[in-house]
PDB file of N, CA and C in Angstrom:
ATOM      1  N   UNK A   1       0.850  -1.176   0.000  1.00  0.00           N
ATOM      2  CA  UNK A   1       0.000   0.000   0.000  1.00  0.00           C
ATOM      3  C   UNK A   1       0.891   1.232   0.000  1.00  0.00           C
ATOM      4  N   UNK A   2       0.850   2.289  -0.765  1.00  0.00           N
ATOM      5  CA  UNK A   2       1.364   3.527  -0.856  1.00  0.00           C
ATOM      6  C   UNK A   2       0.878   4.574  -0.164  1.00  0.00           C
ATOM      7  N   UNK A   3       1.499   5.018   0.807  1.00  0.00           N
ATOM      8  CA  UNK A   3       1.348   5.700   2.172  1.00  0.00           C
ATOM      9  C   UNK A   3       0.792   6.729   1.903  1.00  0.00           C
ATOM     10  N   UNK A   4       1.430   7.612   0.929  1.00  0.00           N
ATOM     11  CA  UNK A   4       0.936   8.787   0.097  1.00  0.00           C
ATOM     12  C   UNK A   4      -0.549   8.896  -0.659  1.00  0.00           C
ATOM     13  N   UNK A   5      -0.550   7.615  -1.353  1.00  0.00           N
ATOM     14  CA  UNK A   5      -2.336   6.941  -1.713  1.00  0.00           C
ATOM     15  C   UNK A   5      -2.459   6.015  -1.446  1.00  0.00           C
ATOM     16  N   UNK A   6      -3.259   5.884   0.006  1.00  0.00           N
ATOM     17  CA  UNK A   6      -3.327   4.758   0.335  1.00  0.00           C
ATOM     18  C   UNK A   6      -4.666   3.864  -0.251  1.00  0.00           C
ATOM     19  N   UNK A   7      -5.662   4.547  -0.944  1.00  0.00           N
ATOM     20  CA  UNK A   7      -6.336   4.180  -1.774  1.00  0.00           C
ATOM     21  C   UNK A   7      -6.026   3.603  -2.859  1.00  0.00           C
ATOM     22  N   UNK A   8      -4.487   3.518  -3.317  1.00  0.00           N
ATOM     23  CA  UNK A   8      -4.484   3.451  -4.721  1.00  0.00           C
ATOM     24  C   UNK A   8      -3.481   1.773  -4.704  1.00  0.00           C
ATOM     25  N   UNK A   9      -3.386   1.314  -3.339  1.00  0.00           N
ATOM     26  CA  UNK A   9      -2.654   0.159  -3.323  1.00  0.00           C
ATOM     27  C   UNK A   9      -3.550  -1.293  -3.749  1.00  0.00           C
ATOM     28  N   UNK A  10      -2.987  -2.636  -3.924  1.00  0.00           N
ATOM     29  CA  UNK A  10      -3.540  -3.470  -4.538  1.00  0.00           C
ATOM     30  C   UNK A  10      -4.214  -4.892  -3.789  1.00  0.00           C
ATOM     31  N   UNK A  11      -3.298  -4.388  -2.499  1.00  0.00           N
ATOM     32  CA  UNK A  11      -3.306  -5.322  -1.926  1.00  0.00           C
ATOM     33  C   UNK A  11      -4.432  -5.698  -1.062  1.00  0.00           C
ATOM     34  N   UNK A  12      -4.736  -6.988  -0.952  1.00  0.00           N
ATOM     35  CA  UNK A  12      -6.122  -7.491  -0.303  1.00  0.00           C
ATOM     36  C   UNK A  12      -7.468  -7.214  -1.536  1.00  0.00           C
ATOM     37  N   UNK A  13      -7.350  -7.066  -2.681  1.00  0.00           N
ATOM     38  CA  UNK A  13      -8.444  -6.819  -3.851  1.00  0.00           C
ATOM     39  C   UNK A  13      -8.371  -8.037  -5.156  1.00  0.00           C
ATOM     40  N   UNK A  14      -9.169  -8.277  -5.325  1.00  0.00           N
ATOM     41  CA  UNK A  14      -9.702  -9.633  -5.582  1.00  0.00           C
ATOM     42  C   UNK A  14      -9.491  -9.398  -7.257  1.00  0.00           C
ATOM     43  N   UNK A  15      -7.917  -9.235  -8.445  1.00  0.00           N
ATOM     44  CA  UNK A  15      -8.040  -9.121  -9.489  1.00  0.00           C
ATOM     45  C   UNK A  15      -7.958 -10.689 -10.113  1.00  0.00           C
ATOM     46  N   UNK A  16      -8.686 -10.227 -11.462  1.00  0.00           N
ATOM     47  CA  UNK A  16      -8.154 -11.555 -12.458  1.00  0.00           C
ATOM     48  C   UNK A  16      -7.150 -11.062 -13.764  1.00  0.00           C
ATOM     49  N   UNK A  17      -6.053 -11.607 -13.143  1.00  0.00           N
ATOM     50  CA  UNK A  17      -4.816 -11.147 -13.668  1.00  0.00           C
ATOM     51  C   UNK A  17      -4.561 -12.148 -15.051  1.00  0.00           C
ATOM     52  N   UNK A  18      -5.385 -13.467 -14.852  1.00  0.00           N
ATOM     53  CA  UNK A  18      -5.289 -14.181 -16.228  1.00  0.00           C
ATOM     54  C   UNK A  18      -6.176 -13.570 -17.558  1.00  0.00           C
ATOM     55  N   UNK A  19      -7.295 -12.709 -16.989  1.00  0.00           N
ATOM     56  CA  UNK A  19      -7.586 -12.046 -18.383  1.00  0.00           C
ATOM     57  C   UNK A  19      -6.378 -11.288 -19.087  1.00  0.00           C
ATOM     58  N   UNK A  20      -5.562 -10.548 -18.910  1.00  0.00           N
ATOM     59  CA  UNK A  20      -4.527  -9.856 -19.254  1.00  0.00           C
ATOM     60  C   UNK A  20      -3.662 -10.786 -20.314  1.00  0.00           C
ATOM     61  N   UNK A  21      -3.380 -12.060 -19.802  1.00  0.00           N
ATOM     62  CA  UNK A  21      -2.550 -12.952 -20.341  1.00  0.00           C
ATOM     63  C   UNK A  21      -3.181 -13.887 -21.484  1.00  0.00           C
ATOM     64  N   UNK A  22      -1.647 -14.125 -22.513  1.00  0.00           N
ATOM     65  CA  UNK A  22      -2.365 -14.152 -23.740  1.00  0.00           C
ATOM     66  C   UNK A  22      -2.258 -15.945 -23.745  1.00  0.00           C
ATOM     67  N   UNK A  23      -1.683 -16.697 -22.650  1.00  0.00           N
ATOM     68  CA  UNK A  23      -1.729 -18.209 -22.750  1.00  0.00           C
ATOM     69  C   UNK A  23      -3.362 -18.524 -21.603  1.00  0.00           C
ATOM     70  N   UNK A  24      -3.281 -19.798 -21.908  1.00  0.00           N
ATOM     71  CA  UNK A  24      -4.246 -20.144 -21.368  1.00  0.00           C
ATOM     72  C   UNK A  24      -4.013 -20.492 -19.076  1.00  0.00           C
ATOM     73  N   UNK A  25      -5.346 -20.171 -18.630  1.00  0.00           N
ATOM     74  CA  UNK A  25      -4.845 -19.674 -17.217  1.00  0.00           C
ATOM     75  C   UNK A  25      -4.988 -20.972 -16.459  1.00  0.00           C
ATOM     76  N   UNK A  26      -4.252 -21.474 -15.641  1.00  0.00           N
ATOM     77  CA  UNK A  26      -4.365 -22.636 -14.984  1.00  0.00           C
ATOM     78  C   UNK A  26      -5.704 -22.759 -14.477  1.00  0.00           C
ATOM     79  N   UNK A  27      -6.496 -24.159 -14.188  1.00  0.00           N
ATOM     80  CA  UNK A  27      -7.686 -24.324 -13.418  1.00  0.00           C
ATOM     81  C   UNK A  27      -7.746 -23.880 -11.844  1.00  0.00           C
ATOM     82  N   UNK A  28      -8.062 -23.088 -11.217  1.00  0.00           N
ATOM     83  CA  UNK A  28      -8.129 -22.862  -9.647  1.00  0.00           C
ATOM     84  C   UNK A  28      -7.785 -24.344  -8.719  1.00  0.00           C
ATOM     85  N   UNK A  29      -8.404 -24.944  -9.611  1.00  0.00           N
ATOM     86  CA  UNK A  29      -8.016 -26.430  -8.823  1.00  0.00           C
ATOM     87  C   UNK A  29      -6.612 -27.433  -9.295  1.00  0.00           C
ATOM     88  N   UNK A  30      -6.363 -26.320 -10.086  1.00  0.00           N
ATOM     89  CA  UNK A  30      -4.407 -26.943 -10.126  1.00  0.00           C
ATOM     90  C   UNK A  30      -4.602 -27.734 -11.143  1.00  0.00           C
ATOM     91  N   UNK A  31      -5.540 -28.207 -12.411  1.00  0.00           N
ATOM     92  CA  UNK A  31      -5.888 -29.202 -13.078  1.00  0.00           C
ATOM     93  C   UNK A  31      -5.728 -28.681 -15.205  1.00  0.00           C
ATOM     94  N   UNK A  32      -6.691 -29.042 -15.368  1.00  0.00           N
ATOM     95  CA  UNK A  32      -6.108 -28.976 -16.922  1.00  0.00           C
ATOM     96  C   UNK A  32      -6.528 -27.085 -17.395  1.00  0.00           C
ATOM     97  N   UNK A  33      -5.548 -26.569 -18.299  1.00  0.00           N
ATOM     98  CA  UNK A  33      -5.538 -25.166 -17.886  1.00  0.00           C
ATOM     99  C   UNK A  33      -7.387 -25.261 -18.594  1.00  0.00           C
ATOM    100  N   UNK A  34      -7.128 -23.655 -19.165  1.00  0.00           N
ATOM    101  CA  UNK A  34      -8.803 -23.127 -19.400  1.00  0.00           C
ATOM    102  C   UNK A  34      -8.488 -22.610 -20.234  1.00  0.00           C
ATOM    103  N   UNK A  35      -9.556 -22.927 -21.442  1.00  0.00           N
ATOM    104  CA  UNK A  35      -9.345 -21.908 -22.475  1.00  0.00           C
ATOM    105  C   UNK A  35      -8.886 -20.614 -22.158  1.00  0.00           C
ATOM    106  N   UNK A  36      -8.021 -19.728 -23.283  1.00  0.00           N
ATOM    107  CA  UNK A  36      -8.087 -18.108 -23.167  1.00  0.00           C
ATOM    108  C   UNK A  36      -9.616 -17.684 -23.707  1.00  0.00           C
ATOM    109  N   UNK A  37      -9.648 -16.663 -23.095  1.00  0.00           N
ATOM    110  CA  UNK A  37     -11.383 -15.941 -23.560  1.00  0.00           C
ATOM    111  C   UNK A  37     -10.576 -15.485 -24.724  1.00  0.00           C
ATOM    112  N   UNK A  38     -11.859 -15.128 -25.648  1.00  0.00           N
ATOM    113  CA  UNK A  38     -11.786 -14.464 -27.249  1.00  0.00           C
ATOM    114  C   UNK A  38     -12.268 -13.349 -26.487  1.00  0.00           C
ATOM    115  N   UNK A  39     -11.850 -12.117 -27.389  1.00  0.00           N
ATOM    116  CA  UNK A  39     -11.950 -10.316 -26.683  1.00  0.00           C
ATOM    117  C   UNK A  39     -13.236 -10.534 -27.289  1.00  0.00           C
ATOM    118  N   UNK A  40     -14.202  -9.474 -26.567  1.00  0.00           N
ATOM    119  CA  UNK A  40     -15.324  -8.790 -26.593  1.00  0.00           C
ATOM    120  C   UNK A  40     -15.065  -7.944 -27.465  1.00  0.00           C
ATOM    121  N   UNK A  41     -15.767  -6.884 -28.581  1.00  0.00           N
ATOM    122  CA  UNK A  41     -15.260  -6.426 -29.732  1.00  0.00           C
ATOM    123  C   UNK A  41     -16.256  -5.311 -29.645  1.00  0.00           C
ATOM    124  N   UNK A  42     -17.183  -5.631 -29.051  1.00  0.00           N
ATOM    125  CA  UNK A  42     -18.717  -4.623 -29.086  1.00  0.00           C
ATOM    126  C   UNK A  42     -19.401  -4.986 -29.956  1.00  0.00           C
ATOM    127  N   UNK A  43     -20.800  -4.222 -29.830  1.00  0.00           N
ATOM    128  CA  UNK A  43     -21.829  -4.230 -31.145  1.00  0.00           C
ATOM    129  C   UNK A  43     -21.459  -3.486 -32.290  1.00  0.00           C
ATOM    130  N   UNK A  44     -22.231  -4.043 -33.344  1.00  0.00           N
ATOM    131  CA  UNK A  44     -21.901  -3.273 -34.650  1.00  0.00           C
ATOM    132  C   UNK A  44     -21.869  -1.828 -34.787  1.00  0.00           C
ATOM    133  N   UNK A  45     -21.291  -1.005 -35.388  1.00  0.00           N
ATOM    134  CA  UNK A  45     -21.254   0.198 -35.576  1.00  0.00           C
ATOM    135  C   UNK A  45     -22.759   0.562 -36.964  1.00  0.00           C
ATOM    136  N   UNK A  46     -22.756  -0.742 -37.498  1.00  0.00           N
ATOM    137  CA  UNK A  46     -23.667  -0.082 -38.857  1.00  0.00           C
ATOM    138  C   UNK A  46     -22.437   0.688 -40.124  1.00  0.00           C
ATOM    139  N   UNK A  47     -21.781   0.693 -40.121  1.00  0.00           N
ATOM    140  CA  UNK A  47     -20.740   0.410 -40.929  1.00  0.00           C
ATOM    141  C   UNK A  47     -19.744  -0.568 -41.084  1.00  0.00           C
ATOM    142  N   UNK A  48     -19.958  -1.660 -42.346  1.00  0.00           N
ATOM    143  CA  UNK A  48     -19.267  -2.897 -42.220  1.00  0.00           C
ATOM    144  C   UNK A  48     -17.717  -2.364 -42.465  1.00  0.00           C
ATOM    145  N   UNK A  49     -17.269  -1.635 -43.010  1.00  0.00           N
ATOM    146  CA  UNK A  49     -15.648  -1.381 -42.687  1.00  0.00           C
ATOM    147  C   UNK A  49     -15.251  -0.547 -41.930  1.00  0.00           C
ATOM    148  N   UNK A  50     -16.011  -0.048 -40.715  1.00  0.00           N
ATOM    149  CA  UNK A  50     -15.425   0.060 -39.314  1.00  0.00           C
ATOM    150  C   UNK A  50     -15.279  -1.562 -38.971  1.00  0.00           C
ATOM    151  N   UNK A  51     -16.632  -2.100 -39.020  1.00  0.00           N
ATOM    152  CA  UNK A  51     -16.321  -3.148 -37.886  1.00  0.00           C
ATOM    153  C   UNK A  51     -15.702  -4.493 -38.963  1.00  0.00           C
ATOM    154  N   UNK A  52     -15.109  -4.457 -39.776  1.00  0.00           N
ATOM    155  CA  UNK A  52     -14.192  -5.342 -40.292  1.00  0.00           C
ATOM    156  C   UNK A  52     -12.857  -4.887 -39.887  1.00  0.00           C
ATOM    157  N   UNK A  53     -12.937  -3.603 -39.686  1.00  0.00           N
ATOM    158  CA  UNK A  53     -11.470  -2.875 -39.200  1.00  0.00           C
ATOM    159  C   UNK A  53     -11.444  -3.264 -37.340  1.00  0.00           C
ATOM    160  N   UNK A  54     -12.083  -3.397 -36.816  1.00  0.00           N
ATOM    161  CA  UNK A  54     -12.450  -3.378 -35.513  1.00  0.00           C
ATOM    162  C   UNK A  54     -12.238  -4.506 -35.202  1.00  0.00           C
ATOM    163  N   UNK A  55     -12.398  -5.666 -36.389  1.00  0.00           N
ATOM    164  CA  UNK A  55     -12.632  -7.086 -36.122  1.00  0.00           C
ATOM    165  C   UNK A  55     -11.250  -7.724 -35.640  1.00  0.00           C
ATOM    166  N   UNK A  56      -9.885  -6.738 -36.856  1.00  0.00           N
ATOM    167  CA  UNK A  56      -8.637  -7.260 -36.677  1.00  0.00           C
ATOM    168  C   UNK A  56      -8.085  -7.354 -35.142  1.00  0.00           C
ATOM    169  N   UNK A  57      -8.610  -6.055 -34.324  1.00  0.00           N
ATOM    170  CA  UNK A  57      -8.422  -6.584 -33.098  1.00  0.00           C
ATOM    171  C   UNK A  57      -8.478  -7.200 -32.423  1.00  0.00           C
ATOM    172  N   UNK A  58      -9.054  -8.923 -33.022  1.00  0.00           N
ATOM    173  CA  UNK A  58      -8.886  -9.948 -32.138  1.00  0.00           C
ATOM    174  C   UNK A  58      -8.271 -10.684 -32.619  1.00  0.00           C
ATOM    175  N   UNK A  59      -7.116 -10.259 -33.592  1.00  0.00           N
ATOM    176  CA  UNK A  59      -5.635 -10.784 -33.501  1.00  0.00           C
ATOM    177  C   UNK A  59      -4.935 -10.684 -32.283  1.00  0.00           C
ATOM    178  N   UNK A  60      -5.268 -10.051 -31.375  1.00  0.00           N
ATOM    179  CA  UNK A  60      -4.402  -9.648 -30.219  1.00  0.00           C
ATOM    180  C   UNK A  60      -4.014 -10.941 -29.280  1.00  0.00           C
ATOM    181  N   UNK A  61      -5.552 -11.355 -28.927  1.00  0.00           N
ATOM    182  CA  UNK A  61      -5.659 -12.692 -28.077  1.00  0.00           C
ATOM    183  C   UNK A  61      -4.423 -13.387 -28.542  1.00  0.00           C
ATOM    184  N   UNK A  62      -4.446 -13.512 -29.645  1.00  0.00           N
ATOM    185  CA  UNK A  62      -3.268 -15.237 -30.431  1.00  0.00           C
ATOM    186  C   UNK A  62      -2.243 -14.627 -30.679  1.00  0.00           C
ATOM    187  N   UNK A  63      -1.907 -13.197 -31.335  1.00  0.00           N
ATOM    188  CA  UNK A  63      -0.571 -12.839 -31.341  1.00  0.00           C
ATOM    189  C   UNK A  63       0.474 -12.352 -29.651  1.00  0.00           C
ATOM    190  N   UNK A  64       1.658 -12.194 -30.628  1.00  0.00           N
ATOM    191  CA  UNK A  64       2.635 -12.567 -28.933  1.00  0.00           C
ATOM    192  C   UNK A  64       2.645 -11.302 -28.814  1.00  0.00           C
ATOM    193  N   UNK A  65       3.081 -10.698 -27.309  1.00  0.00           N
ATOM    194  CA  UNK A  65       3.333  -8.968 -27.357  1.00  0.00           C
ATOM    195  C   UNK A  65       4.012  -8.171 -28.098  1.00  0.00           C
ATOM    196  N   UNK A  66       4.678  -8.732 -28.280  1.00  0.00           N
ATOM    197  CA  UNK A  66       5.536  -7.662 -29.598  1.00  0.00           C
ATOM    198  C   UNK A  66       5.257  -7.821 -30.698  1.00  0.00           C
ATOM    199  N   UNK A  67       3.800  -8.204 -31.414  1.00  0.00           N
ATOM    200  CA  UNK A  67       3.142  -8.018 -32.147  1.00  0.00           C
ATOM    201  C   UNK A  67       1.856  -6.933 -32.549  1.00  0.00           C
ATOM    202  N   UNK A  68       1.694  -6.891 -31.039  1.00  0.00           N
ATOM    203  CA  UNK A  68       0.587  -5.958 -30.416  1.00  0.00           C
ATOM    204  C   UNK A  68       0.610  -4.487 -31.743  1.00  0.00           C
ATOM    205  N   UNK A  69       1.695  -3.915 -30.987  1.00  0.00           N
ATOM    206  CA  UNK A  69       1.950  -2.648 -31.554  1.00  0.00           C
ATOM    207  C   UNK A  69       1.640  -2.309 -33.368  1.00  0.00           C
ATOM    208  N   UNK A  70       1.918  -3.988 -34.171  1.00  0.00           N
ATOM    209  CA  UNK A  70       1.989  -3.814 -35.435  1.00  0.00           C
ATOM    210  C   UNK A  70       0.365  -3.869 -35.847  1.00  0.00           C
ATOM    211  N   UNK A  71      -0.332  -5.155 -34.856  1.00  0.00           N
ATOM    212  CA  UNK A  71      -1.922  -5.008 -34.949  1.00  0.00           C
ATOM    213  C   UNK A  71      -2.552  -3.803 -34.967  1.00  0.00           C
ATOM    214  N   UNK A  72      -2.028  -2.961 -33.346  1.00  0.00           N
ATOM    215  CA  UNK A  72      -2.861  -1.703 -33.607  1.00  0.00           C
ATOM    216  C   UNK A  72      -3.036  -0.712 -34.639  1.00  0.00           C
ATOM    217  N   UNK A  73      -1.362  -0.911 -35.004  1.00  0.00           N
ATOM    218  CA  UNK A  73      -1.146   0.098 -35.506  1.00  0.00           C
ATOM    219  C   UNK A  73      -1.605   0.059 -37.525  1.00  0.00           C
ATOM    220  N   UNK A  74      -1.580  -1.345 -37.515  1.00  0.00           N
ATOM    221  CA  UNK A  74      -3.159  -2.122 -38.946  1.00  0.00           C
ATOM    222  C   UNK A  74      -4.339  -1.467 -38.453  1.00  0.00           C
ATOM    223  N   UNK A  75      -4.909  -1.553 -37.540  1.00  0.00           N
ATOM    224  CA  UNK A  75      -6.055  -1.217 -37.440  1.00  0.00           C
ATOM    225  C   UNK A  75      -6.579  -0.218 -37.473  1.00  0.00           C
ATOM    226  N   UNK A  76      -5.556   0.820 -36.867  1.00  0.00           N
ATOM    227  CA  UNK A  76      -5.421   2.278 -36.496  1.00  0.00           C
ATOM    228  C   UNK A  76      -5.516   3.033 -37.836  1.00  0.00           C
ATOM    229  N   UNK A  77      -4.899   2.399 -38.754  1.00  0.00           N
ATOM    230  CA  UNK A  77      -4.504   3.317 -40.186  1.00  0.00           C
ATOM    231  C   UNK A  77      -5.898   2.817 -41.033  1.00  0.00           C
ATOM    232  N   UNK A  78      -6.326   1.551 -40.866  1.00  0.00           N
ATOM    233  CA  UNK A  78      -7.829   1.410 -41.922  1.00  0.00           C
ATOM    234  C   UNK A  78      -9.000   2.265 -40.945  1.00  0.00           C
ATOM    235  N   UNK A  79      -8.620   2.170 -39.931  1.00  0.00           N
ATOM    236  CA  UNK A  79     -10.113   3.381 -39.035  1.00  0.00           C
ATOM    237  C   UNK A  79      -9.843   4.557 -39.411  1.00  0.00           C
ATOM    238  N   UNK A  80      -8.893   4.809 -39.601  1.00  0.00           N
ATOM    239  CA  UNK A  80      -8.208   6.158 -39.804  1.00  0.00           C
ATOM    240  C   UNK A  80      -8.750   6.981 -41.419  1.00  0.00           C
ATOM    241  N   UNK A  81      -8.251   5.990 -42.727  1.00  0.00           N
ATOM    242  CA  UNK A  81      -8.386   5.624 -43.627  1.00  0.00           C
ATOM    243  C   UNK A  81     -10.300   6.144 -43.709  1.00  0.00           C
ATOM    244  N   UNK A  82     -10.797   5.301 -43.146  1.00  0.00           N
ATOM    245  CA  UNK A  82     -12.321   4.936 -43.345  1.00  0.00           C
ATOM    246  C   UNK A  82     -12.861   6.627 -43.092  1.00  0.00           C
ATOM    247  N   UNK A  83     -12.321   7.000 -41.883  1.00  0.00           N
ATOM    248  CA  UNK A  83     -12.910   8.562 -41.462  1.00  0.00           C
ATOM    249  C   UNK A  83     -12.411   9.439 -42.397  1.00  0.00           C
ATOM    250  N   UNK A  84     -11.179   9.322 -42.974  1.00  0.00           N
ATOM    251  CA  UNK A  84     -10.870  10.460 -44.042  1.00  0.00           C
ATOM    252  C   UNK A  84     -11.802  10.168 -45.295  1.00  0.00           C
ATOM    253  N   UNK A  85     -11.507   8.965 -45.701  1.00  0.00           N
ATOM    254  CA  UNK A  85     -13.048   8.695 -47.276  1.00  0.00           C
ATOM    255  C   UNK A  85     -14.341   9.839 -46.299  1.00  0.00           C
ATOM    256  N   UNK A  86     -14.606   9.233 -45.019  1.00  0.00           N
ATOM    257  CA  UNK A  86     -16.343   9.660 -44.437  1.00  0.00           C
ATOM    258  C   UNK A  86     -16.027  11.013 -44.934  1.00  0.00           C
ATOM    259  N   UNK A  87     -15.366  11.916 -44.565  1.00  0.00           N
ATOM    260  CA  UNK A  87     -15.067  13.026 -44.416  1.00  0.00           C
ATOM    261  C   UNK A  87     -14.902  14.044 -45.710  1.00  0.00           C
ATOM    262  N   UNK A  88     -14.284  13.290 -46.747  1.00  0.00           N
ATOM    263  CA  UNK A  88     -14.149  13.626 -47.992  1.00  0.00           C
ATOM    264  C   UNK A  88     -15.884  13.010 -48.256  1.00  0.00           C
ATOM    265  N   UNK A  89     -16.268  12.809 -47.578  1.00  0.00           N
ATOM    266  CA  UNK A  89     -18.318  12.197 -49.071  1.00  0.00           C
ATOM    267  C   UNK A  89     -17.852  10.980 -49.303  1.00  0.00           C
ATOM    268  N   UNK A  90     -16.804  10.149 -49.426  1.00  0.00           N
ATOM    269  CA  UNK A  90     -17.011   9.047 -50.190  1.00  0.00           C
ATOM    270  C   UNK A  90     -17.511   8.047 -48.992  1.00  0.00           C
ATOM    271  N   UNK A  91     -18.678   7.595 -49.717  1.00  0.00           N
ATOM    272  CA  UNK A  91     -19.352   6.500 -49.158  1.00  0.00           C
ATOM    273  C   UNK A  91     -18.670   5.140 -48.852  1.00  0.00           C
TER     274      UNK A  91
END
């Protein structure tokens, strides 16, 4: 606990630190692990190339961390991409 914020310490709070992680999380009972969850992505936007662009983000789950950065940064440039066409009229 940090004396200065003592609000802001971790200890005694009940996290699940295996969502974070991209292998699969041991069973509580010490037994065969558990699937990794697939990311939540949200509901549709109503534009299919936002959410085909949106979709690539669940490369993340299966790629390793130092992949991360190259995913976002795919995804980042077709969202990106999509708002400049919106912006210019093109449908």
């Amino acid at each position: 606990m940090d004396e200065k914020y003592p609000d802001q310490g971790i200890e005694g709070q009940d996290q699940n630190l295996e969502a974070e992680r991209g292998w699969p999380a041991a069973a509580p009972d010490g037994g065969e692990p558990r699937p990794a969850a697939e990311p939540v992505l949200g509901p549709p936007t109503g534009d299919d190339r936002v959410d085909a662009a949106v979709a690539g983000l669940s490369r993340l789950a299966r790629a390793p961390a130092d992949e991360h950065v190259a995913v976002l940064e795919e995804v980042h440039g077709r969202l990106r991409d999509i708002l400049g066409e919106a912006s210019e009229g093109t449908p």
